[in-house]
C-alpha atoms as a PDB file:
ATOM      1  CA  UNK A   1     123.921  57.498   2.063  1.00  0.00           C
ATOM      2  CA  UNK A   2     120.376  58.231   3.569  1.00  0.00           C
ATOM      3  CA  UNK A   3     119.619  60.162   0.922  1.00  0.00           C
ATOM      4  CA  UNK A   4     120.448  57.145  -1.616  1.00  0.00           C
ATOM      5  CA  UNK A   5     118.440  54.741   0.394  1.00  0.00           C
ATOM      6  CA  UNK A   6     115.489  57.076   0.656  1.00  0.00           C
ATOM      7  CA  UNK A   7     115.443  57.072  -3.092  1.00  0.00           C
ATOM      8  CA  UNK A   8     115.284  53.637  -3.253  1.00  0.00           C
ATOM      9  CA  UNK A   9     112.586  53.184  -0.986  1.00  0.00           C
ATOM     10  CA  UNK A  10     110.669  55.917  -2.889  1.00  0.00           C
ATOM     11  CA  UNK A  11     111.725  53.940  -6.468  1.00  0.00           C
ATOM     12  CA  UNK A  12     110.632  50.649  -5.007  1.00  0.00           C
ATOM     13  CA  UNK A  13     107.024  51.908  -3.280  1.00  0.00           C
ATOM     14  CA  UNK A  14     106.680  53.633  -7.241  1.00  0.00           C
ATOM     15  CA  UNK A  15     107.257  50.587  -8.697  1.00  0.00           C
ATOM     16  CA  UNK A  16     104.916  48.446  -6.132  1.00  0.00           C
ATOM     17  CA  UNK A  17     101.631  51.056  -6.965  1.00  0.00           C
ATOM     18  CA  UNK A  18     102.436  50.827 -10.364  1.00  0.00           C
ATOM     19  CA  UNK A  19     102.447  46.599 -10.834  1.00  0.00           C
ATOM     20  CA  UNK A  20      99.048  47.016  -8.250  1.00  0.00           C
ATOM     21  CA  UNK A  21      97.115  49.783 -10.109  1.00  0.00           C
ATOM     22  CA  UNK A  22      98.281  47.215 -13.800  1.00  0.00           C
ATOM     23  CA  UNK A  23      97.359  44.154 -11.518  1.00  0.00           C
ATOM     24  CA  UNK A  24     100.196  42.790 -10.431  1.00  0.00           C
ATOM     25  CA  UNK A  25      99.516  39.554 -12.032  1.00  0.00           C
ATOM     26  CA  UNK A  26      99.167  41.190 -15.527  1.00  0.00           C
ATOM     27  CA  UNK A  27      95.541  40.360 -15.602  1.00  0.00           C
ATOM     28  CA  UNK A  28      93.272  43.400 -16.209  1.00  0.00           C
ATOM     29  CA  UNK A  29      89.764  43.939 -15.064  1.00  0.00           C
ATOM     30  CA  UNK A  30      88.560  42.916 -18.785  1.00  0.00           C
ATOM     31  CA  UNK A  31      90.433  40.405 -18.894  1.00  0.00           C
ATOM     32  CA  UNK A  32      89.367  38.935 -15.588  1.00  0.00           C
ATOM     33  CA  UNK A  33      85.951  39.108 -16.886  1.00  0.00           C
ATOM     34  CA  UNK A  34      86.422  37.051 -20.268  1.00  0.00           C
ATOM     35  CA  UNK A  35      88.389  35.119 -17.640  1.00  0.00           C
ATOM     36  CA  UNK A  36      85.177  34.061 -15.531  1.00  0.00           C
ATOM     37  CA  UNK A  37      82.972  33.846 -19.044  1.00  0.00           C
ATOM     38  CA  UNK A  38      85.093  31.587 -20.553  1.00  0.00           C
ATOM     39  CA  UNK A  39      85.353  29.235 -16.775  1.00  0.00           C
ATOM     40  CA  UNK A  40      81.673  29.770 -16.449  1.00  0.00           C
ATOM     41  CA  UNK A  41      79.417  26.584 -16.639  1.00  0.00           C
ATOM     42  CA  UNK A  42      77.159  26.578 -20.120  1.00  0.00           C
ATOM     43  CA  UNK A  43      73.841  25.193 -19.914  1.00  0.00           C
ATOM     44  CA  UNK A  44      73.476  22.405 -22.158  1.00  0.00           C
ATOM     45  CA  UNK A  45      70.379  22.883 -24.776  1.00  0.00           C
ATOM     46  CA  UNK A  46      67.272  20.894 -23.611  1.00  0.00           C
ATOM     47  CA  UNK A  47      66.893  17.829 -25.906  1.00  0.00           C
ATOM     48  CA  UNK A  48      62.975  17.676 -27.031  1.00  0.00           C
ATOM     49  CA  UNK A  49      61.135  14.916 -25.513  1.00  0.00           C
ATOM     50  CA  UNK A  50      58.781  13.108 -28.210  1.00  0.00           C
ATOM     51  CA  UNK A  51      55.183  12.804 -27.356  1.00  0.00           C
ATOM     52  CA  UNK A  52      54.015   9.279 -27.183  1.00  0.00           C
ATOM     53  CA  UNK A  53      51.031   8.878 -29.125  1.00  0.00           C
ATOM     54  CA  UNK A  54      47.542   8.750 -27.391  1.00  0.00           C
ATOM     55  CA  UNK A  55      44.374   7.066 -28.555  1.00  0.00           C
ATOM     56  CA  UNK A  56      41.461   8.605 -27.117  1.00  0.00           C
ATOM     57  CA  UNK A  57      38.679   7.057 -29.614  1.00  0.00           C
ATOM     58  CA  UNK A  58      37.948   4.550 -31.691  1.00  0.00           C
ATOM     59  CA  UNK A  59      34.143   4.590 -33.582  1.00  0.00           C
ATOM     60  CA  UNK A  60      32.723   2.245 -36.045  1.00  0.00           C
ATOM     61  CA  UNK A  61      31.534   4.465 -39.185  1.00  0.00           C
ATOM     62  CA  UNK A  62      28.281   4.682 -40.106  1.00  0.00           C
ATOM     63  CA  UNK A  63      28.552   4.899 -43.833  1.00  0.00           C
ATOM     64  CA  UNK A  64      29.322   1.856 -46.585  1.00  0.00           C
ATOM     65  CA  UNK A  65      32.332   0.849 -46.421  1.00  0.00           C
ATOM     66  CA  UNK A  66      33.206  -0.822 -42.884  1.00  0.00           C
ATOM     67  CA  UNK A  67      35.727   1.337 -40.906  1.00  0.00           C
ATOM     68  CA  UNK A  68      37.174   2.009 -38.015  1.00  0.00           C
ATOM     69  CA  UNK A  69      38.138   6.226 -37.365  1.00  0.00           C
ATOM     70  CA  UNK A  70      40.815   6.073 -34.644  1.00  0.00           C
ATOM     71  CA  UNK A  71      40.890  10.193 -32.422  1.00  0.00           C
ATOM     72  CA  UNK A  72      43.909  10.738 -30.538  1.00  0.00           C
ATOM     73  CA  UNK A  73      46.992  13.403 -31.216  1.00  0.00           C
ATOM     74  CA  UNK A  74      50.928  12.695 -31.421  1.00  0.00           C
ATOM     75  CA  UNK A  75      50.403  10.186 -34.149  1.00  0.00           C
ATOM     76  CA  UNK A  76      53.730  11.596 -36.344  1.00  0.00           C
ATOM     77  CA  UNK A  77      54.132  10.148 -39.438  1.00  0.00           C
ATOM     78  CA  UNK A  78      53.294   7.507 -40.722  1.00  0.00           C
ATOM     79  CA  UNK A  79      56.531   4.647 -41.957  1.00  0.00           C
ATOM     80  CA  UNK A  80      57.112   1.449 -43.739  1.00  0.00           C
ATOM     81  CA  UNK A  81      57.490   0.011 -40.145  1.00  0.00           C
ATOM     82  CA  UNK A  82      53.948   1.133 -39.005  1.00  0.00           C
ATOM     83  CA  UNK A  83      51.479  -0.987 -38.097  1.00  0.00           C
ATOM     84  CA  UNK A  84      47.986  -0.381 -36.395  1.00  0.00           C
ATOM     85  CA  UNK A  85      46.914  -3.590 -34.327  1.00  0.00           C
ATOM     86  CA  UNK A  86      43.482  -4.126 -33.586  1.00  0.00           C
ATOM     87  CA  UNK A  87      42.773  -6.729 -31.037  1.00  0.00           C
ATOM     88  CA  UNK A  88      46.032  -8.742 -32.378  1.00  0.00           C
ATOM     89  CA  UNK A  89      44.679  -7.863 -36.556  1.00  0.00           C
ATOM     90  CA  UNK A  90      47.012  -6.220 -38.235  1.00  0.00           C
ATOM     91  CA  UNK A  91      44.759  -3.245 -39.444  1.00  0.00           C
ATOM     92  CA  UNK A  92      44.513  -1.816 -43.072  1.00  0.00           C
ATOM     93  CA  UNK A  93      45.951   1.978 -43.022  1.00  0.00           C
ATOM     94  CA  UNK A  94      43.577   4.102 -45.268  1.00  0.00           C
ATOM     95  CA  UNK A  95      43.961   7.045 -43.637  1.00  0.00           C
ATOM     96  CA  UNK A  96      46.586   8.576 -41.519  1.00  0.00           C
ATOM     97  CA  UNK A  97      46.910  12.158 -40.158  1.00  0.00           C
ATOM     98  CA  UNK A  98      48.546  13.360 -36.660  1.00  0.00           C
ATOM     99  CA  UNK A  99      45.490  13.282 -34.605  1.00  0.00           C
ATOM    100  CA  UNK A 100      43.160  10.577 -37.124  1.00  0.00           C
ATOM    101  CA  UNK A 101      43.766   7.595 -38.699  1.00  0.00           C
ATOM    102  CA  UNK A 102      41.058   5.391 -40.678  1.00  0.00           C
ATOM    103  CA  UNK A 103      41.225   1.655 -40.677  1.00  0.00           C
ATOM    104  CA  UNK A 104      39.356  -1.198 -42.308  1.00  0.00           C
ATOM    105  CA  UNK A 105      36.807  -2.785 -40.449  1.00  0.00           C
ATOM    106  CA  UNK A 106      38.449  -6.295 -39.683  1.00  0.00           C
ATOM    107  CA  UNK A 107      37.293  -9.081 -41.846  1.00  0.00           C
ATOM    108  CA  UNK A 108      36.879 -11.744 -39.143  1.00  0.00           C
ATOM    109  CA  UNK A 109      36.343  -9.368 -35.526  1.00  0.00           C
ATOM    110  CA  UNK A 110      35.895 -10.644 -32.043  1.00  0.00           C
ATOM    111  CA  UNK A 111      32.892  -9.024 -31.608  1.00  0.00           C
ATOM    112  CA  UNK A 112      31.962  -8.363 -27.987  1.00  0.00           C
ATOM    113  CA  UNK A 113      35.168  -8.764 -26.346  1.00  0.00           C
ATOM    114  CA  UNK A 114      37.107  -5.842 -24.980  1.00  0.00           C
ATOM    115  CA  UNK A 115      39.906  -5.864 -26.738  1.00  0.00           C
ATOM    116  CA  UNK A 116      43.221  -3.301 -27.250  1.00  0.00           C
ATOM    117  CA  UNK A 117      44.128  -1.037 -29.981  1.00  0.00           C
ATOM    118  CA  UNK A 118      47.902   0.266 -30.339  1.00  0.00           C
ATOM    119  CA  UNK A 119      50.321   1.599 -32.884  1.00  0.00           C
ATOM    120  CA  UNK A 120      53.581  -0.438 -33.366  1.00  0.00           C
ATOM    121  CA  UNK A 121      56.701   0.460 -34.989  1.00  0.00           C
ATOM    122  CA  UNK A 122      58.509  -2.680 -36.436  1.00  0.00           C
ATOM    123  CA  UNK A 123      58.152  -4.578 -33.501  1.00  0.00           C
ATOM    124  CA  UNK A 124      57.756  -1.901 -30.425  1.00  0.00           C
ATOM    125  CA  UNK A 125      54.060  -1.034 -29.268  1.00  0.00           C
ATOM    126  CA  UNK A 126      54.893   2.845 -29.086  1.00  0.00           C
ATOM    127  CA  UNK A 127      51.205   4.328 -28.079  1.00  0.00           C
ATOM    128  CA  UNK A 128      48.813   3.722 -25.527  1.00  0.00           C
ATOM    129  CA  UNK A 129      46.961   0.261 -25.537  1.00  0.00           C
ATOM    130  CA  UNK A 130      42.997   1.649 -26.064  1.00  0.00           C
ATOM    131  CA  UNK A 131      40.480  -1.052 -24.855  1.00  0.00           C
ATOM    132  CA  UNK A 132      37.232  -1.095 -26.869  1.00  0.00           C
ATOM    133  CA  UNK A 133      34.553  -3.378 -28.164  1.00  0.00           C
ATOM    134  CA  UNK A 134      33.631  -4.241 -31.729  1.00  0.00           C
ATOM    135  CA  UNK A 135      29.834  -4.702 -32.326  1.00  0.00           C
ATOM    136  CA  UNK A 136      27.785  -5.958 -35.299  1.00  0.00           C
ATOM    137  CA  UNK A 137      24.814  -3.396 -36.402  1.00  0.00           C
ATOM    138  CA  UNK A 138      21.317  -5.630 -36.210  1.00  0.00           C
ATOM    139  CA  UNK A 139      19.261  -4.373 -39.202  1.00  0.00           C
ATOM    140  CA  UNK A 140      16.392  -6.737 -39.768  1.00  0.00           C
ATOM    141  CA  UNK A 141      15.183  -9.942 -39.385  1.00  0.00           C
ATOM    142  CA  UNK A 142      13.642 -12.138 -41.997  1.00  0.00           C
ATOM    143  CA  UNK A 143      10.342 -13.139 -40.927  1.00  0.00           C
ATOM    144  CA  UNK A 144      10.282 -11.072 -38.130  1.00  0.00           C
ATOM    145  CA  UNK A 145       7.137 -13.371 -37.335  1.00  0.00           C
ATOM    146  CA  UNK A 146       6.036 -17.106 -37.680  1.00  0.00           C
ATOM    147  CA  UNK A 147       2.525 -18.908 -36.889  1.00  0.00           C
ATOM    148  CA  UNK A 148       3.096 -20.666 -33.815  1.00  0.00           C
ATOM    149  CA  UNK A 149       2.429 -23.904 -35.775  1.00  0.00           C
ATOM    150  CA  UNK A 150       5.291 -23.266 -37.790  1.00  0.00           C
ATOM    151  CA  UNK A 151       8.036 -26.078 -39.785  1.00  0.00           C
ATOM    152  CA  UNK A 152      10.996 -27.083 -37.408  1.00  0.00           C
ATOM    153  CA  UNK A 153      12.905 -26.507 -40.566  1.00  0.00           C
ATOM    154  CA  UNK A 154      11.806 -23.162 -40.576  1.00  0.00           C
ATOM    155  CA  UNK A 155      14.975 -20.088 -41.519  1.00  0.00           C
ATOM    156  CA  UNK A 156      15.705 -17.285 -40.337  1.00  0.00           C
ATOM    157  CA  UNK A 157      17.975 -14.263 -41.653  1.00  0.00           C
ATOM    158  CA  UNK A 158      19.433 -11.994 -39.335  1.00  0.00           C
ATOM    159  CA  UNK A 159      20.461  -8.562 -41.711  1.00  0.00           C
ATOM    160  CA  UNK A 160      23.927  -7.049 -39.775  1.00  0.00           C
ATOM    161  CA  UNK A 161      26.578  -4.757 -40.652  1.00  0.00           C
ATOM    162  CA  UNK A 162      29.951  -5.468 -39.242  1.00  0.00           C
ATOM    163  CA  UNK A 163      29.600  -8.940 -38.361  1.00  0.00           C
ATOM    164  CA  UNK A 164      32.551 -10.166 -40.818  1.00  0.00           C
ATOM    165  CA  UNK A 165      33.127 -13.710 -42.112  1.00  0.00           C
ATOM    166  CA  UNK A 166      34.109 -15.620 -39.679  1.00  0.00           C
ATOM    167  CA  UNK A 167      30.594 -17.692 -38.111  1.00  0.00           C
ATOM    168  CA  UNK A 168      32.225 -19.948 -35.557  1.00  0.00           C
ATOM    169  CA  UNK A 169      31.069 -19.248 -32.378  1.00  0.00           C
ATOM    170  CA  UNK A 170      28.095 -17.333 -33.246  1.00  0.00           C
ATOM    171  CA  UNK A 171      24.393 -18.349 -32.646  1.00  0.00           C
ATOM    172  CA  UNK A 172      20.980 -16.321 -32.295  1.00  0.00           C
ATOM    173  CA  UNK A 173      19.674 -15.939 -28.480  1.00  0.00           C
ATOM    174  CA  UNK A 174      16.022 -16.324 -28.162  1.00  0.00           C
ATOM    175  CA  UNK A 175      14.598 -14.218 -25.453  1.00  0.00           C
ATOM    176  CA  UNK A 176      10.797 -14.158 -24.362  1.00  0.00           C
ATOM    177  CA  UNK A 177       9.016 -10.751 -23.576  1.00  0.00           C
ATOM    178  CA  UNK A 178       5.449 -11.469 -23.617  1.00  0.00           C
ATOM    179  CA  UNK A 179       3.654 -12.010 -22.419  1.00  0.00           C
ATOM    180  CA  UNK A 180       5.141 -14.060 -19.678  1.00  0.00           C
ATOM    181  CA  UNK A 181       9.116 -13.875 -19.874  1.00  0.00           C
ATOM    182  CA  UNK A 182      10.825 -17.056 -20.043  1.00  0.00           C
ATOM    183  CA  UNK A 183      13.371 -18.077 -17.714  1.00  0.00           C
ATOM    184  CA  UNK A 184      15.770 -19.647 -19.847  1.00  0.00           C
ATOM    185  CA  UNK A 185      16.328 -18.236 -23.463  1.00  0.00           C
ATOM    186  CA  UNK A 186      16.804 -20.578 -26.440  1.00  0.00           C
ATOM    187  CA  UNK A 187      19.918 -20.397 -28.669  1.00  0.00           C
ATOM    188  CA  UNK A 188      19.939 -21.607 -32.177  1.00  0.00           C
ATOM    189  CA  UNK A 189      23.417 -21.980 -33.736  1.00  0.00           C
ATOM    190  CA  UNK A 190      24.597 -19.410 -37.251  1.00  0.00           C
ATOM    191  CA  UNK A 191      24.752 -21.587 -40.333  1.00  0.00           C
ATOM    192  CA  UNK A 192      26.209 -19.146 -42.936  1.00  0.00           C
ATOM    193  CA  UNK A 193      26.621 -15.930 -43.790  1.00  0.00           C
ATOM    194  CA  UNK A 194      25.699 -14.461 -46.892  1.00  0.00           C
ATOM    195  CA  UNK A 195      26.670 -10.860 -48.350  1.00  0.00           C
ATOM    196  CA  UNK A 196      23.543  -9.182 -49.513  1.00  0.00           C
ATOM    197  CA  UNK A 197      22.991  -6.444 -51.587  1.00  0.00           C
ATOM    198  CA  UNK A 198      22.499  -4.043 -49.563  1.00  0.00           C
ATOM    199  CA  UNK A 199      25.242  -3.090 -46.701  1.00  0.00           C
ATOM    200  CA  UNK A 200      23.940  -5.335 -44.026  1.00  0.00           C
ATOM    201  CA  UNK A 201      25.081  -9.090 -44.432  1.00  0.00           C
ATOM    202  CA  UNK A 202      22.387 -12.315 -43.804  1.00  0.00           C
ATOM    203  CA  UNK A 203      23.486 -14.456 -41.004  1.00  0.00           C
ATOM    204  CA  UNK A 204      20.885 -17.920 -41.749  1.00  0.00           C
ATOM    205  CA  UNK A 205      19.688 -19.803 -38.945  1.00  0.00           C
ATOM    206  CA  UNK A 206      17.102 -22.592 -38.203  1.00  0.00           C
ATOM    207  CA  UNK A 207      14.022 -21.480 -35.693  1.00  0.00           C
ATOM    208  CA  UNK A 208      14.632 -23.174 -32.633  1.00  0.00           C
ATOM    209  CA  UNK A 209      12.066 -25.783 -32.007  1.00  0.00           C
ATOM    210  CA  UNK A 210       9.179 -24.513 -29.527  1.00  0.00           C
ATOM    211  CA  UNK A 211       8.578 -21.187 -29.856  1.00  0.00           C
ATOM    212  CA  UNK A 212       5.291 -20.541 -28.479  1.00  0.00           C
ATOM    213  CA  UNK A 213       3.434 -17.118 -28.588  1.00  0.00           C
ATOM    214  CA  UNK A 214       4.443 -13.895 -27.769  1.00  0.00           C
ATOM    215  CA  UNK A 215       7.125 -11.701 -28.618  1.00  0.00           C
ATOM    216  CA  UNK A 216      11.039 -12.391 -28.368  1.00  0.00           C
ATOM    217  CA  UNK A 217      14.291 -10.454 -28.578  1.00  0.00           C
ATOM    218  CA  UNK A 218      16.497 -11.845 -30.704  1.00  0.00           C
ATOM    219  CA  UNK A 219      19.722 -11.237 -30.146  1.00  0.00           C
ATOM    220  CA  UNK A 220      23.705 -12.199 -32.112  1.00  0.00           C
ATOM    221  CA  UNK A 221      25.648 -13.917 -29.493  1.00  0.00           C
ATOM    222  CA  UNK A 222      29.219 -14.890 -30.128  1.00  0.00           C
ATOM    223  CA  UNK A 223      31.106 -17.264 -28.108  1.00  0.00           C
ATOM    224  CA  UNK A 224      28.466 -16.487 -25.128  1.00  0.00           C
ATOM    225  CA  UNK A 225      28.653 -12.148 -25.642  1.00  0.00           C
ATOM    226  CA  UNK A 226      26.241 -10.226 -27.008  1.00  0.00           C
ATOM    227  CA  UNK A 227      28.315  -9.351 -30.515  1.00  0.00           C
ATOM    228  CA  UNK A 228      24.776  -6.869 -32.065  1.00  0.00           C
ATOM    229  CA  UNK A 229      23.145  -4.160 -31.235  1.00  0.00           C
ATOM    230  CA  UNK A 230      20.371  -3.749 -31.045  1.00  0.00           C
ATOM    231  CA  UNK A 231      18.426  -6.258 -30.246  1.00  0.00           C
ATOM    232  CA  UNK A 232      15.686  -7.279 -32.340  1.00  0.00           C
ATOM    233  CA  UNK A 233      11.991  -8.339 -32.042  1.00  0.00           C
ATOM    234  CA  UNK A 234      10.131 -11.413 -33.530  1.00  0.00           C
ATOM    235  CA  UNK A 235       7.025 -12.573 -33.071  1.00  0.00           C
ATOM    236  CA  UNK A 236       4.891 -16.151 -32.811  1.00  0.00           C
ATOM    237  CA  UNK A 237       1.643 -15.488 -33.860  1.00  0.00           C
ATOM    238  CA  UNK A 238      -1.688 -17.767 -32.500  1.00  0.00           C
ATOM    239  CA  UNK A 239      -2.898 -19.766 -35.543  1.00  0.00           C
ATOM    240  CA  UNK A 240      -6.543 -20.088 -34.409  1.00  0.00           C
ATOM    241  CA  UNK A 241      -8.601 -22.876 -34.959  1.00  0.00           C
ATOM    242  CA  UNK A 242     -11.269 -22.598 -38.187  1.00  0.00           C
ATOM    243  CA  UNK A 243     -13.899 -23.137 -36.119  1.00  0.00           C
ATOM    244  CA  UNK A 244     -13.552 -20.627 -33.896  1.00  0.00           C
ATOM    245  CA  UNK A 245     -12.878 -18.262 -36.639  1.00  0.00           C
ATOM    246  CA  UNK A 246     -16.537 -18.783 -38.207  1.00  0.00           C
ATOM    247  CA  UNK A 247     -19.429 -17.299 -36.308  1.00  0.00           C
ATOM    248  CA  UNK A 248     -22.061 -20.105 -36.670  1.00  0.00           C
ATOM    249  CA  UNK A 249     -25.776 -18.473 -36.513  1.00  0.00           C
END
């Protein structure tokens, strides 16, 4: 009888190191491990964040032509739904890369007003909003002097690239130099502007009445800003009397 239930006991401890050395649970070590891989957390893939587009210049060119070269990067491409808005115009795209784009000069600017520059698409501003000015280029002035006993009805032409179309607002700003500077400038109000045929544009005005002699700047001024640069100067010349121009022996 002893001898039966010692072989039991030695059957049943067998059987117990057997089950533990197979893992009792029927679960090798390999398996444990494709176990844990498979329970394991996966890190979800990083989803690419766009780059919003920057503006970082906008410059008036300096050839024919009248446009605007917009520097910046994360442009993209360019859509159907793309629009560049300069100072609330809707810009002409002539040009349009990733980090340049080349607009047409606007055909009636605000000149001298800060203003903002963005892309849109369809109806979403999706860059930075770039504040800049847009200035007219003073070229000449035709006369750039006058006898001081000059006609009232006297013209004047001021030459000037990039000053558009559009003449309301606009006047030429009078400013004495020499040789004692006035206090308060005279103002003479734009009546046209012509396109010449060269690449500056004629804005005509009347000579105020009153200029006496010495040397002005003259200057564009649009709804009371400077809209040119640079200023420009004109002159009212001394028309001597005969007499004193005749040496009498």
């Amino acid at each position: 009888m002893k001898n039966t239930k010692s072989i039991l006991f030695l059957v049943t401890v067998l059987i117990v190191s057997f089950l533990m050395s197979t893992n009792v649970y029927g679960v090798s070590s390999n398996q444990k491990k494709l176990a844990i891989s498979k329970t394991a957390v996966v890190e979800k893939a990083k989803v690419p964040v766009m780059a919003i587009p920057q503006i970082t210049r906008i410059s008036q060119d300096l050839t024919p032509g009248y446009t605007l070269e917009v520097y910046g990067k994360f442009f993209g491409i360019k859509t159907f739904t793309t629009k560049f808005i300069v100072g609330g115009y809707n810009a002409v795209i002539k040009g349009w890369g990733n980090d340049f784009i080349l607009l047409k000069f606007p055909d009636s600017p605000t000149l001298g007003k800060k203003i903002k520059s963005y892309i849109m698409k369809g109806n979403k501003i999706v860059s930075n909003q770039f504040e800049h000015k847009l200035m007219a280029l003073a070229g000449e002035l035709k006369p750039s002097s006058v006898l001081s006993n000059y006609n009232p009805l006297t013209q004047i032409l001021l030459g000037a690239a990039w000053c558009g179309t559009n003449k309301q607002g606009m006047s030429l700003r009078f400013k004495k130099i020499k040789p004692i500077a006035m206090i308060k400038p005279v103002y003479s109000k734009v009546i046209s502007i012509t396109q010449g045929s060269s690449d500056l544009d004629y804005l005509k005005a009347r000579l105020p009445i009153g200029l006496t002699e010495g040397t002005y700047l003259v200057e564009l001024i649009q709804d009371g800003r400077v809209a040119a640069e640079p200023p420009l100067e004109f002159k009212v010349n001394n028309l001597l009397p005969l007499k004193k121009k005749i040496r009498i022996k």
